[in-house]
PDB file of N, CA and C in Angstrom:
ATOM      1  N   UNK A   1      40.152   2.310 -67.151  1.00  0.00           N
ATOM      2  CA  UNK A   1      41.346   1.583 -66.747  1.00  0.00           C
ATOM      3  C   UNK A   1      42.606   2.194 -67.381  1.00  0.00           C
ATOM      4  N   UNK A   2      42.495   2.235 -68.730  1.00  0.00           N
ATOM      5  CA  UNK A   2      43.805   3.285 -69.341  1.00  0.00           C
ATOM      6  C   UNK A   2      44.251   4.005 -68.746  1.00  0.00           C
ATOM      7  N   UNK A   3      43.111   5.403 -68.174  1.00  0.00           N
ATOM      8  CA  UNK A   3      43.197   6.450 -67.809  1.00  0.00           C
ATOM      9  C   UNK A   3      43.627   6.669 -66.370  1.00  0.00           C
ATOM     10  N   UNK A   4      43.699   5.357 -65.896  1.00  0.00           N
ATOM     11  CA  UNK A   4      44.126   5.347 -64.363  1.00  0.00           C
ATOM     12  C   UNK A   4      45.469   5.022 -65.067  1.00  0.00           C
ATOM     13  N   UNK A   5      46.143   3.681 -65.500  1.00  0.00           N
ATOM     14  CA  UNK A   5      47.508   3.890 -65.721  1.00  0.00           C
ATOM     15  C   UNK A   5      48.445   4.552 -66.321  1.00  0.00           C
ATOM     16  N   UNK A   6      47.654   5.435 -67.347  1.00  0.00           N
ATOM     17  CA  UNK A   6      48.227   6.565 -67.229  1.00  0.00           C
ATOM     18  C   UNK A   6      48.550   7.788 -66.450  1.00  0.00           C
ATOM     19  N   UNK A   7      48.164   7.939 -65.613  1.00  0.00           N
ATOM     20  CA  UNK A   7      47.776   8.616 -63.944  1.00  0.00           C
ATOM     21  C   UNK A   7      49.048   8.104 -63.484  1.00  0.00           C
ATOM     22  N   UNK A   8      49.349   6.924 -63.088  1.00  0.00           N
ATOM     23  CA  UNK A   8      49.650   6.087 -62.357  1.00  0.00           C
ATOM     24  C   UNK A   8      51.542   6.352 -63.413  1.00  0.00           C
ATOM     25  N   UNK A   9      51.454   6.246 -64.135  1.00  0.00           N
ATOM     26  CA  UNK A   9      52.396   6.572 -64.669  1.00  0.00           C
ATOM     27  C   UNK A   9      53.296   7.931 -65.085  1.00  0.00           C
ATOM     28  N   UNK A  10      52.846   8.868 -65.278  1.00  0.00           N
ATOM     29  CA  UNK A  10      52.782  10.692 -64.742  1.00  0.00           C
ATOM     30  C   UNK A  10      53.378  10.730 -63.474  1.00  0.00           C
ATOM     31  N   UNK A  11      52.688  10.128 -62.783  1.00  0.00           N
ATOM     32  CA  UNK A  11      52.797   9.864 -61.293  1.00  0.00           C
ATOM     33  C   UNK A  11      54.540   9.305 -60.649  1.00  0.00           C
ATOM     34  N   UNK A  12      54.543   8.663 -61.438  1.00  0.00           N
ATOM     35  CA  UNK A  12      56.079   8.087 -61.590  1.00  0.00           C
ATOM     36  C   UNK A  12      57.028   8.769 -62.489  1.00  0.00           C
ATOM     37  N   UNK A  13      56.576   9.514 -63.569  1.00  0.00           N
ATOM     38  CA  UNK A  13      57.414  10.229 -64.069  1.00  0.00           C
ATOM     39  C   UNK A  13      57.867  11.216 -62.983  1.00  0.00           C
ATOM     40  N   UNK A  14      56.978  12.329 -62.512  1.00  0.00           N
ATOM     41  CA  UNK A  14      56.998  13.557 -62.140  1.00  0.00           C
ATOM     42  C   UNK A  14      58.027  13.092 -60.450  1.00  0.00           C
ATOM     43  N   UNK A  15      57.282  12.399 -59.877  1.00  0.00           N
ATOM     44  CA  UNK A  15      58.051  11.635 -58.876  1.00  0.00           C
ATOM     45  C   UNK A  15      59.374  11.394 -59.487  1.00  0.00           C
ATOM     46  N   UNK A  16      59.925  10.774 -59.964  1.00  0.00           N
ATOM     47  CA  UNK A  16      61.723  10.654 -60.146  1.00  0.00           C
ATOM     48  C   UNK A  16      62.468  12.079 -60.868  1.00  0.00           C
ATOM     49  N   UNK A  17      61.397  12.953 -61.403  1.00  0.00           N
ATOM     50  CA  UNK A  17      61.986  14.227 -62.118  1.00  0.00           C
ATOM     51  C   UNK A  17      61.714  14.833 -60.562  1.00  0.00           C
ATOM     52  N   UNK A  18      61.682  14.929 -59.437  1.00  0.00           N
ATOM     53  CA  UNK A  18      61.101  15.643 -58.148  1.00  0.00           C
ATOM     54  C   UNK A  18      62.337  15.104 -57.658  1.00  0.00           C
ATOM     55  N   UNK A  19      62.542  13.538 -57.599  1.00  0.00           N
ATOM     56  CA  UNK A  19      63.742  13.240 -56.817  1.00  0.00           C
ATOM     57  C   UNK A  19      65.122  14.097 -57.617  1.00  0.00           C
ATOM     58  N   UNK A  20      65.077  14.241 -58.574  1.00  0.00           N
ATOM     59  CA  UNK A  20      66.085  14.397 -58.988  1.00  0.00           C
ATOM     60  C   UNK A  20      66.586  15.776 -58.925  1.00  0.00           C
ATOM     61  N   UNK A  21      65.507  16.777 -58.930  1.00  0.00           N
ATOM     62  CA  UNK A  21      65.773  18.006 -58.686  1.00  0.00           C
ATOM     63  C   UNK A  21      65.720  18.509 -57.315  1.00  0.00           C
ATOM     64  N   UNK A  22      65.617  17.745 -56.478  1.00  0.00           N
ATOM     65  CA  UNK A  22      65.736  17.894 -54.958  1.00  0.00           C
ATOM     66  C   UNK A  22      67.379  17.860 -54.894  1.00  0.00           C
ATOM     67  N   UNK A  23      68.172  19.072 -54.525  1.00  0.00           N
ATOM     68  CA  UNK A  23      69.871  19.074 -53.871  1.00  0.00           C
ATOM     69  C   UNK A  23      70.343  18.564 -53.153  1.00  0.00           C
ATOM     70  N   UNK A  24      69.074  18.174 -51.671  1.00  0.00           N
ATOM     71  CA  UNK A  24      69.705  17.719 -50.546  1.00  0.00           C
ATOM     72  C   UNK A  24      70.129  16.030 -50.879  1.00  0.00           C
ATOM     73  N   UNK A  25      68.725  15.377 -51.883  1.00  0.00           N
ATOM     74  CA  UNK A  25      68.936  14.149 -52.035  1.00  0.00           C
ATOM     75  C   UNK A  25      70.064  13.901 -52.556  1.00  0.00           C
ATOM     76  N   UNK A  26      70.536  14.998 -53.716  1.00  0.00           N
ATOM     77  CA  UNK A  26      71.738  14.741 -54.890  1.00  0.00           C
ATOM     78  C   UNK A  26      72.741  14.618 -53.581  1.00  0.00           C
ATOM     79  N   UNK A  27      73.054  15.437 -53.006  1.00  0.00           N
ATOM     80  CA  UNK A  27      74.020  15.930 -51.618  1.00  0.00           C
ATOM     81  C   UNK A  27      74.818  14.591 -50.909  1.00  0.00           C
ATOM     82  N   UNK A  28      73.316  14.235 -49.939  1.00  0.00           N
ATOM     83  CA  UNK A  28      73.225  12.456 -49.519  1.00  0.00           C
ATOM     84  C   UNK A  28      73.442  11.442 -50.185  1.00  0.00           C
ATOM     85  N   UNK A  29      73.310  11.181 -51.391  1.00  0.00           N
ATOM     86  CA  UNK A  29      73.516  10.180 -52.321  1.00  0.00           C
ATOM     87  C   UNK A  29      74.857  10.009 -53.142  1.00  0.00           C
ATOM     88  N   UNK A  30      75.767  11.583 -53.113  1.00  0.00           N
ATOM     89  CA  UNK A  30      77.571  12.014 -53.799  1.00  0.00           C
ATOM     90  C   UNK A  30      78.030  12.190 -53.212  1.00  0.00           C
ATOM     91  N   UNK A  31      77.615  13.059 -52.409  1.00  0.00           N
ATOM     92  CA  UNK A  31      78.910  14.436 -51.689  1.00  0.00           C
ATOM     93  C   UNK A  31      78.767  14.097 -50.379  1.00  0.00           C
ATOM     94  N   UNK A  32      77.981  13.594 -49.447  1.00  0.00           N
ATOM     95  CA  UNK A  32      77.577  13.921 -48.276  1.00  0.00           C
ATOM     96  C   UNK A  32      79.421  12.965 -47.325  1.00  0.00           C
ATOM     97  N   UNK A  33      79.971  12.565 -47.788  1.00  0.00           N
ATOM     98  CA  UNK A  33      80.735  11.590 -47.583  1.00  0.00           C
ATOM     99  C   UNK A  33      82.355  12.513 -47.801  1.00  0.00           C
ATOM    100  N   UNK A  34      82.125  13.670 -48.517  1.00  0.00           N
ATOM    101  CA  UNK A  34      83.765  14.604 -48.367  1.00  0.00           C
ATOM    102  C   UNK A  34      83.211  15.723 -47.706  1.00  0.00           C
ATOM    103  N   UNK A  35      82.253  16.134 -47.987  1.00  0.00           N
ATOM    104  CA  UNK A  35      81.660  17.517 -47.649  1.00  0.00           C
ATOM    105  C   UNK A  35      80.292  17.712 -46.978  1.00  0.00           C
ATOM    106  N   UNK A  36      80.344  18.342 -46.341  1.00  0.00           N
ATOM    107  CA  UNK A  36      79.216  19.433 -44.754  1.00  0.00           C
ATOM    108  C   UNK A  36      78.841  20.507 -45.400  1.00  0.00           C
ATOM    109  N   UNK A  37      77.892  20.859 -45.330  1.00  0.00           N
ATOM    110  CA  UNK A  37      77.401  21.926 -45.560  1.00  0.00           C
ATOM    111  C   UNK A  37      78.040  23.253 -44.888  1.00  0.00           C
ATOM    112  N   UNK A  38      78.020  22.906 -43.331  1.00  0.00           N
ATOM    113  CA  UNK A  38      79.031  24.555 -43.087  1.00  0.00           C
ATOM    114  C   UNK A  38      80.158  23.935 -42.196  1.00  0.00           C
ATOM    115  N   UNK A  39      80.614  22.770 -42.163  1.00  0.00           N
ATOM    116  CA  UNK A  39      81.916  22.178 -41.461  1.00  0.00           C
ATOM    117  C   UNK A  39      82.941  21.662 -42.130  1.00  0.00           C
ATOM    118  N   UNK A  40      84.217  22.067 -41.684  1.00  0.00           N
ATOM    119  CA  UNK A  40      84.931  21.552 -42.532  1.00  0.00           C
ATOM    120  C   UNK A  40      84.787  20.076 -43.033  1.00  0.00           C
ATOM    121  N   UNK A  41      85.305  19.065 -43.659  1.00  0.00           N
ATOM    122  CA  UNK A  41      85.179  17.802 -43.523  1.00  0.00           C
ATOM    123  C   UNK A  41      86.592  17.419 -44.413  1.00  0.00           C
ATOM    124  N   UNK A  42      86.785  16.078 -45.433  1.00  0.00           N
ATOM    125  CA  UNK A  42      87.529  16.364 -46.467  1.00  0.00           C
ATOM    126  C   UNK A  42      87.607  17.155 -47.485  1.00  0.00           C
ATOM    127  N   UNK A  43      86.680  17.484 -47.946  1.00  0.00           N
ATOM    128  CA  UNK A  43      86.239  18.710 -48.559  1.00  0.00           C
ATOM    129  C   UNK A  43      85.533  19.698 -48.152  1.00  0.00           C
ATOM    130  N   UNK A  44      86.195  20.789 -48.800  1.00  0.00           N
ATOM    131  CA  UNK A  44      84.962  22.054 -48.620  1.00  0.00           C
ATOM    132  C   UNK A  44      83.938  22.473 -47.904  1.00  0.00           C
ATOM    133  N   UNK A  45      83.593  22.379 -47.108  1.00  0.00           N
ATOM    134  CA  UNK A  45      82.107  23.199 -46.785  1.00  0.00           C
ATOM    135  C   UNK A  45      81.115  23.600 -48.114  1.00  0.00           C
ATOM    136  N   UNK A  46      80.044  23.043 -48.015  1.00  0.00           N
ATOM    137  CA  UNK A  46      79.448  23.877 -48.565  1.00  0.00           C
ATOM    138  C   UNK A  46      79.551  25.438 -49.134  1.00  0.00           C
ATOM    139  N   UNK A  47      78.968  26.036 -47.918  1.00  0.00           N
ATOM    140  CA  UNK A  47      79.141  27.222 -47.359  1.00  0.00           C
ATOM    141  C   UNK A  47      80.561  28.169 -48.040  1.00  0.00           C
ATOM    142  N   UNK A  48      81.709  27.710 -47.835  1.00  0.00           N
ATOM    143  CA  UNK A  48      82.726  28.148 -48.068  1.00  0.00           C
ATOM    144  C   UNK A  48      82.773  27.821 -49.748  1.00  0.00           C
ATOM    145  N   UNK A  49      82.583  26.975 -50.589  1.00  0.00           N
ATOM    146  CA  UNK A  49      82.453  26.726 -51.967  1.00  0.00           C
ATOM    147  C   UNK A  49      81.331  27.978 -52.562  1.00  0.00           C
ATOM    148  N   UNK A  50      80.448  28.094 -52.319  1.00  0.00           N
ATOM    149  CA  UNK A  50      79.526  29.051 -52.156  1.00  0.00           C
ATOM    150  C   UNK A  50      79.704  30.071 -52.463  1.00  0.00           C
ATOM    151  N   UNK A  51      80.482  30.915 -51.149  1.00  0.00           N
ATOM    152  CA  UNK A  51      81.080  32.395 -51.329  1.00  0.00           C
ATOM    153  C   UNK A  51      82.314  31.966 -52.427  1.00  0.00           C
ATOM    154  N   UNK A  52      82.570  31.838 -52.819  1.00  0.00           N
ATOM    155  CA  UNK A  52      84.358  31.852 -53.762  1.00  0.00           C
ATOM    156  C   UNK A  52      83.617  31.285 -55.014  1.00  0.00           C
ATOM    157  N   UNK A  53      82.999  30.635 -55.467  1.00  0.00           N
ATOM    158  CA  UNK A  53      82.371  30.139 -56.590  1.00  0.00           C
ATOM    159  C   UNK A  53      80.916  30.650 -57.110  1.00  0.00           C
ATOM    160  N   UNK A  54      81.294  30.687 -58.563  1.00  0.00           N
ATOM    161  CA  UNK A  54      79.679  30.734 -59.225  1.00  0.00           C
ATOM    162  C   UNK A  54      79.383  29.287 -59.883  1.00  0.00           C
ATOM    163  N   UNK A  55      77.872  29.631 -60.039  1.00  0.00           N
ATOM    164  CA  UNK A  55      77.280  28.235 -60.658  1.00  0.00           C
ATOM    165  C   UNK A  55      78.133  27.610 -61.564  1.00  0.00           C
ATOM    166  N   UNK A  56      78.426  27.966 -62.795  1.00  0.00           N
ATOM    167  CA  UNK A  56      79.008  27.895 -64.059  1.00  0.00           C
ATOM    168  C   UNK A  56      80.803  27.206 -63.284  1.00  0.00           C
ATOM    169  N   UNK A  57      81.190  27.592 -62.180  1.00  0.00           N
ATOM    170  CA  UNK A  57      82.482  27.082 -61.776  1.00  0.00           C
ATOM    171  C   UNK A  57      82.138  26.075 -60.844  1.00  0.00           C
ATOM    172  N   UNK A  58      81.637  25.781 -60.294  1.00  0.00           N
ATOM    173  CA  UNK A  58      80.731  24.791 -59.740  1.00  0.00           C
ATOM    174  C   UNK A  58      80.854  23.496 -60.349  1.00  0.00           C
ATOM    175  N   UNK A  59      79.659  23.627 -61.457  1.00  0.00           N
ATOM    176  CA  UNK A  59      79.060  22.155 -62.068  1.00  0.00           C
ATOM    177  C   UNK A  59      80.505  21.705 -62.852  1.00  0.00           C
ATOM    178  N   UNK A  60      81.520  22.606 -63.532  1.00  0.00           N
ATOM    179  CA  UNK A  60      82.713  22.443 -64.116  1.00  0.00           C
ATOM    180  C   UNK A  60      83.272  21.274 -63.208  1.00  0.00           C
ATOM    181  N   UNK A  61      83.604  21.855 -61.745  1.00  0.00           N
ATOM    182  CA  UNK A  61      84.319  21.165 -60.695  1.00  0.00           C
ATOM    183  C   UNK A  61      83.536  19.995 -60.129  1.00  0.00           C
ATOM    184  N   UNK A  62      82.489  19.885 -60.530  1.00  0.00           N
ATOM    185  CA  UNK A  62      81.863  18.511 -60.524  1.00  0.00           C
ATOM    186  C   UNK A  62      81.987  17.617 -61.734  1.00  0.00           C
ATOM    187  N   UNK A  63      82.043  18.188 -63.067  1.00  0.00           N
ATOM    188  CA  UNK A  63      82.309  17.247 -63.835  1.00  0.00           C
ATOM    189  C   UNK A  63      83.589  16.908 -64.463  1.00  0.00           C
ATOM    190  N   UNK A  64      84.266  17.858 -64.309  1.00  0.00           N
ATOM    191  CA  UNK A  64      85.637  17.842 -64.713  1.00  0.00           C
ATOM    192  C   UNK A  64      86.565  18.836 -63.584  1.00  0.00           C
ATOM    193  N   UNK A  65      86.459  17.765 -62.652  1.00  0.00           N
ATOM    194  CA  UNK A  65      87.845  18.361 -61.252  1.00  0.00           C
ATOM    195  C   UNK A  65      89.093  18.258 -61.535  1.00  0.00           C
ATOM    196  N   UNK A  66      89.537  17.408 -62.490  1.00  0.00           N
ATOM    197  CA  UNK A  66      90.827  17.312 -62.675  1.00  0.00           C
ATOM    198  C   UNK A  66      91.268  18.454 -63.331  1.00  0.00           C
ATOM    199  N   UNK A  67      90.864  19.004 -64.267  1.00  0.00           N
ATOM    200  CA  UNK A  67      91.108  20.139 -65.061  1.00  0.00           C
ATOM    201  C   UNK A  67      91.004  21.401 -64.711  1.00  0.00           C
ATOM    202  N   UNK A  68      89.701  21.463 -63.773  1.00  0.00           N
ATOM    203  CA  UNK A  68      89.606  22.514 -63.288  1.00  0.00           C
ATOM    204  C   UNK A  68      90.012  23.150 -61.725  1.00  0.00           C
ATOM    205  N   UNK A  69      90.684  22.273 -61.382  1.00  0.00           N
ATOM    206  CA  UNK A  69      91.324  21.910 -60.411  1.00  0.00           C
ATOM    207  C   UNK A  69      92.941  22.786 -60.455  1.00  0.00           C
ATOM    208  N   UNK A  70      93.053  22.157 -61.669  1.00  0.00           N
ATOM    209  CA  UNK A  70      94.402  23.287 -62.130  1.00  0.00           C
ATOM    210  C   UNK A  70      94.069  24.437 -62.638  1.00  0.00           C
ATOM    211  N   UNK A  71      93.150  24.957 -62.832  1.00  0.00           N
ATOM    212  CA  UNK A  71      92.685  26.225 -63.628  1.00  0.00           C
ATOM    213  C   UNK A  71      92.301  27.044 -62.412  1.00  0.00           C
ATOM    214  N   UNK A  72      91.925  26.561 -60.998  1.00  0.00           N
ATOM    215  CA  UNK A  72      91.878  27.213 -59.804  1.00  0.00           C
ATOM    216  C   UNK A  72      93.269  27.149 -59.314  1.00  0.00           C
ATOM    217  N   UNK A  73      94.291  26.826 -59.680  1.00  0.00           N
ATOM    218  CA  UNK A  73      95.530  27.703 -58.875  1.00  0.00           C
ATOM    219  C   UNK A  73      95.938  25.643 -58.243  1.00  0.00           C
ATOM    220  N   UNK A  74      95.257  24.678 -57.880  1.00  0.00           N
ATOM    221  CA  UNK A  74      95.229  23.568 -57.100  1.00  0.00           C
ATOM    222  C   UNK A  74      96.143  22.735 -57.451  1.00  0.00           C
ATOM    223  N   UNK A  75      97.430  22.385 -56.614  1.00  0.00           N
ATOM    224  CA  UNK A  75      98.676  21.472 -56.937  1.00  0.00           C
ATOM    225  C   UNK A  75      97.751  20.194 -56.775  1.00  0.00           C
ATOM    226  N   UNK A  76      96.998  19.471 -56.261  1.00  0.00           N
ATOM    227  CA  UNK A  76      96.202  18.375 -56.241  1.00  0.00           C
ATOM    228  C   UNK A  76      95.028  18.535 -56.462  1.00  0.00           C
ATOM    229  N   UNK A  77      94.264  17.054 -56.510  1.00  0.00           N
ATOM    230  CA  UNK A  77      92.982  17.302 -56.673  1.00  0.00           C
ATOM    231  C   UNK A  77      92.316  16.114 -55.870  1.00  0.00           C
ATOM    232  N   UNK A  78      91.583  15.547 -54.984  1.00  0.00           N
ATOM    233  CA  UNK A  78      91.250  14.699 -54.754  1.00  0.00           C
ATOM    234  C   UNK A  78      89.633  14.897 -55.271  1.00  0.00           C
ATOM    235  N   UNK A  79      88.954  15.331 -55.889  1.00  0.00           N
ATOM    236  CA  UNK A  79      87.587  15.579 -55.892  1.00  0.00           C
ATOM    237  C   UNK A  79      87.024  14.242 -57.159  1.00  0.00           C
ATOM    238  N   UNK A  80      86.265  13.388 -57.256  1.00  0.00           N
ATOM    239  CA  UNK A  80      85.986  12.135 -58.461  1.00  0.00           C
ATOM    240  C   UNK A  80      85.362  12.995 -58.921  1.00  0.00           C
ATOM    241  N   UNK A  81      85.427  12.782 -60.343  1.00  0.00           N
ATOM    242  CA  UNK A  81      84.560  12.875 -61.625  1.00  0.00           C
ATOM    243  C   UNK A  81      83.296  12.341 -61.142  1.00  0.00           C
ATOM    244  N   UNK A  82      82.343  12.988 -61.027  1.00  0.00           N
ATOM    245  CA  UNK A  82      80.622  12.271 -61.040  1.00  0.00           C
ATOM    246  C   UNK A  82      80.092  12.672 -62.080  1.00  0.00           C
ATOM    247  N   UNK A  83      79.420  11.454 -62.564  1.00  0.00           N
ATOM    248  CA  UNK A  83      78.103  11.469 -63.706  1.00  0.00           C
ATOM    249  C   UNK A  83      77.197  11.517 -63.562  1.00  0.00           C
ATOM    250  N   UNK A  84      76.521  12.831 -63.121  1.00  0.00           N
ATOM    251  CA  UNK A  84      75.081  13.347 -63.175  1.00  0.00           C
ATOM    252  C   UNK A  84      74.398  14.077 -63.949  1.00  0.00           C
ATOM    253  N   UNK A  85      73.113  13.657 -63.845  1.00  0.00           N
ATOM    254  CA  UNK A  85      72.030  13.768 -64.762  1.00  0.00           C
ATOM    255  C   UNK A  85      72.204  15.735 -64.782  1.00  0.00           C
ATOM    256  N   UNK A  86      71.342  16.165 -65.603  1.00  0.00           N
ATOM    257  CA  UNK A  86      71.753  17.629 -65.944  1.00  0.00           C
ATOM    258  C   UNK A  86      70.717  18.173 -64.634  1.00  0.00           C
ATOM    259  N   UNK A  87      69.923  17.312 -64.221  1.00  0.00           N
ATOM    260  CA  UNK A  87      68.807  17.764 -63.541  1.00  0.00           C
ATOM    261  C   UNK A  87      69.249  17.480 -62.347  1.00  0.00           C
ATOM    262  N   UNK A  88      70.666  16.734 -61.518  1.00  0.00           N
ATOM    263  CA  UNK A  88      70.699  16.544 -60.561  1.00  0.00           C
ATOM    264  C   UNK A  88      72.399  17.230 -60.648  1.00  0.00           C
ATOM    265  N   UNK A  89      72.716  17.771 -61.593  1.00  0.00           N
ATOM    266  CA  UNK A  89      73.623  18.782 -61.493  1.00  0.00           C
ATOM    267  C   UNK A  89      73.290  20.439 -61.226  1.00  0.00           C
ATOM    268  N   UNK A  90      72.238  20.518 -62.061  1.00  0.00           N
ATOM    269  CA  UNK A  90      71.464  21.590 -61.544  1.00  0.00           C
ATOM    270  C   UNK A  90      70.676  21.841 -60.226  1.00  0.00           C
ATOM    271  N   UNK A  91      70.451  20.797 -59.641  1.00  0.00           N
ATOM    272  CA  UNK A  91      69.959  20.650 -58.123  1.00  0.00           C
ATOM    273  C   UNK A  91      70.993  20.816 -57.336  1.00  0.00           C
ATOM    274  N   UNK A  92      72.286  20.127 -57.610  1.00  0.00           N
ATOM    275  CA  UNK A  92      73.312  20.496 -56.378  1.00  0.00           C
ATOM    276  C   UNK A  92      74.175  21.832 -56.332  1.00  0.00           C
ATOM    277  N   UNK A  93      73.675  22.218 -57.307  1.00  0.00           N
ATOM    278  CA  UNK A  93      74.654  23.316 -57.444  1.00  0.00           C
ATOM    279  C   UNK A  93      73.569  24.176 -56.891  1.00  0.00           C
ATOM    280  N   UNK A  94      72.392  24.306 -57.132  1.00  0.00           N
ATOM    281  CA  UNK A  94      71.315  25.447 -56.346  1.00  0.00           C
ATOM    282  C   UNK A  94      71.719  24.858 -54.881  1.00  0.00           C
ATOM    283  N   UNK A  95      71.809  23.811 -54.606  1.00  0.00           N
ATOM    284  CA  UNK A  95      72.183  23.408 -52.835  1.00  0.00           C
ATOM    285  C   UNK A  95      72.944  24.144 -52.471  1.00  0.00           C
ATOM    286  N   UNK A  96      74.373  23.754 -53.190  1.00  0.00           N
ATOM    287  CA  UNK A  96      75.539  24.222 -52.589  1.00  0.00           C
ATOM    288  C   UNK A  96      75.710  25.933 -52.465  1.00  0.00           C
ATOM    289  N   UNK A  97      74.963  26.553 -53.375  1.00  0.00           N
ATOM    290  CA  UNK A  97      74.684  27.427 -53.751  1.00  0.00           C
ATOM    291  C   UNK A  97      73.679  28.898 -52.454  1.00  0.00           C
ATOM    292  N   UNK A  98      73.051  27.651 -51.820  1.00  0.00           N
ATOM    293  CA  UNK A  98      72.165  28.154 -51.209  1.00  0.00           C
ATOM    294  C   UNK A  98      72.713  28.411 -49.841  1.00  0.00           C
ATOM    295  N   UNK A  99      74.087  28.135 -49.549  1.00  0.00           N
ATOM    296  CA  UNK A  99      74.729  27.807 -48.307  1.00  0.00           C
ATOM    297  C   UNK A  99      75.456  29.250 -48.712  1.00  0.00           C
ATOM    298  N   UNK A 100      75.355  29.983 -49.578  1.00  0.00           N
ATOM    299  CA  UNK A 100      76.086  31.228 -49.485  1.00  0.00           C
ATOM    300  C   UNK A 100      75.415  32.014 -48.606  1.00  0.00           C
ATOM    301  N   UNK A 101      76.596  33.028 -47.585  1.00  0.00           N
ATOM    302  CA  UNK A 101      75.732  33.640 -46.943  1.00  0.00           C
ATOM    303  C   UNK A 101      75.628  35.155 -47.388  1.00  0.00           C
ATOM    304  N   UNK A 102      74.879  35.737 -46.536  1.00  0.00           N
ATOM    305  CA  UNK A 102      74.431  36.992 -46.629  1.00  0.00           C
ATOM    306  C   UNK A 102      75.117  37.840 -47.121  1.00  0.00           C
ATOM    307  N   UNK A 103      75.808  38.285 -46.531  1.00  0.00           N
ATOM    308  CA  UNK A 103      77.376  38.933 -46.362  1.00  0.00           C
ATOM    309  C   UNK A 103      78.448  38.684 -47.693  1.00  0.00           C
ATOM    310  N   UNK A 104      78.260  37.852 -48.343  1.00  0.00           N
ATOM    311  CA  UNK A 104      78.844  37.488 -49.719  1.00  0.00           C
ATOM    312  C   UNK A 104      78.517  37.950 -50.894  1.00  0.00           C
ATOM    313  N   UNK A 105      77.094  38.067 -51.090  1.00  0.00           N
ATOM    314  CA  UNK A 105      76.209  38.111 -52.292  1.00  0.00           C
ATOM    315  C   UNK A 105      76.275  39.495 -52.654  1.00  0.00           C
TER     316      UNK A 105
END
């Protein structure tokens, strides 16, 4: 009986460390609401963030847009501060990341 709820519990760990490192979910659940993957929207494209950005400028502009917002050249900023886990910052940024195309890299 232990040995099943411990099972049973693994099971639930590994499951929410899976959700969390999945991009598309991080995507749907923050971003999906300014930004498209390759269409314009209120924000960015994917795609277009992609080619012009590295990782390291990325997760910055997710956690601190206001600042870095001006450090990219940007008279405004509409982008929120989000508080994400390191594991679902590291997931969206491999997303957004993954929308770079060919021709860029």
């Amino acid at each position: 009986m232990q040995r099943k709820s411990i099972l049973v519990f693994i099971s639930i760990l590994i499951s929410s460390v899976a959700y969390a490192k999945d991009g598309k979910q991080v995507f749907e659940r923050y971003c999906w609401g300014c930004h498209h993957q390759t269409a314009m929207a209120f924000g960015p494209p994917f795609s277009q963030i992609a080619s012009k950005r590295s990782a390291d400028e990325i997760k910055a502009m997710i956690t601190d847009p206001a600042s870095v917002s001006k450090v990219f050249g940007y008279k405004r900023n509409a982008m929120p501060k989000l508080k994400l886990s390191s594991e679902e910052l590291d997931a969206i940024t491999k997303y957004i990341l993954s929308y770079k195309s060919k021709d860029s890299k």
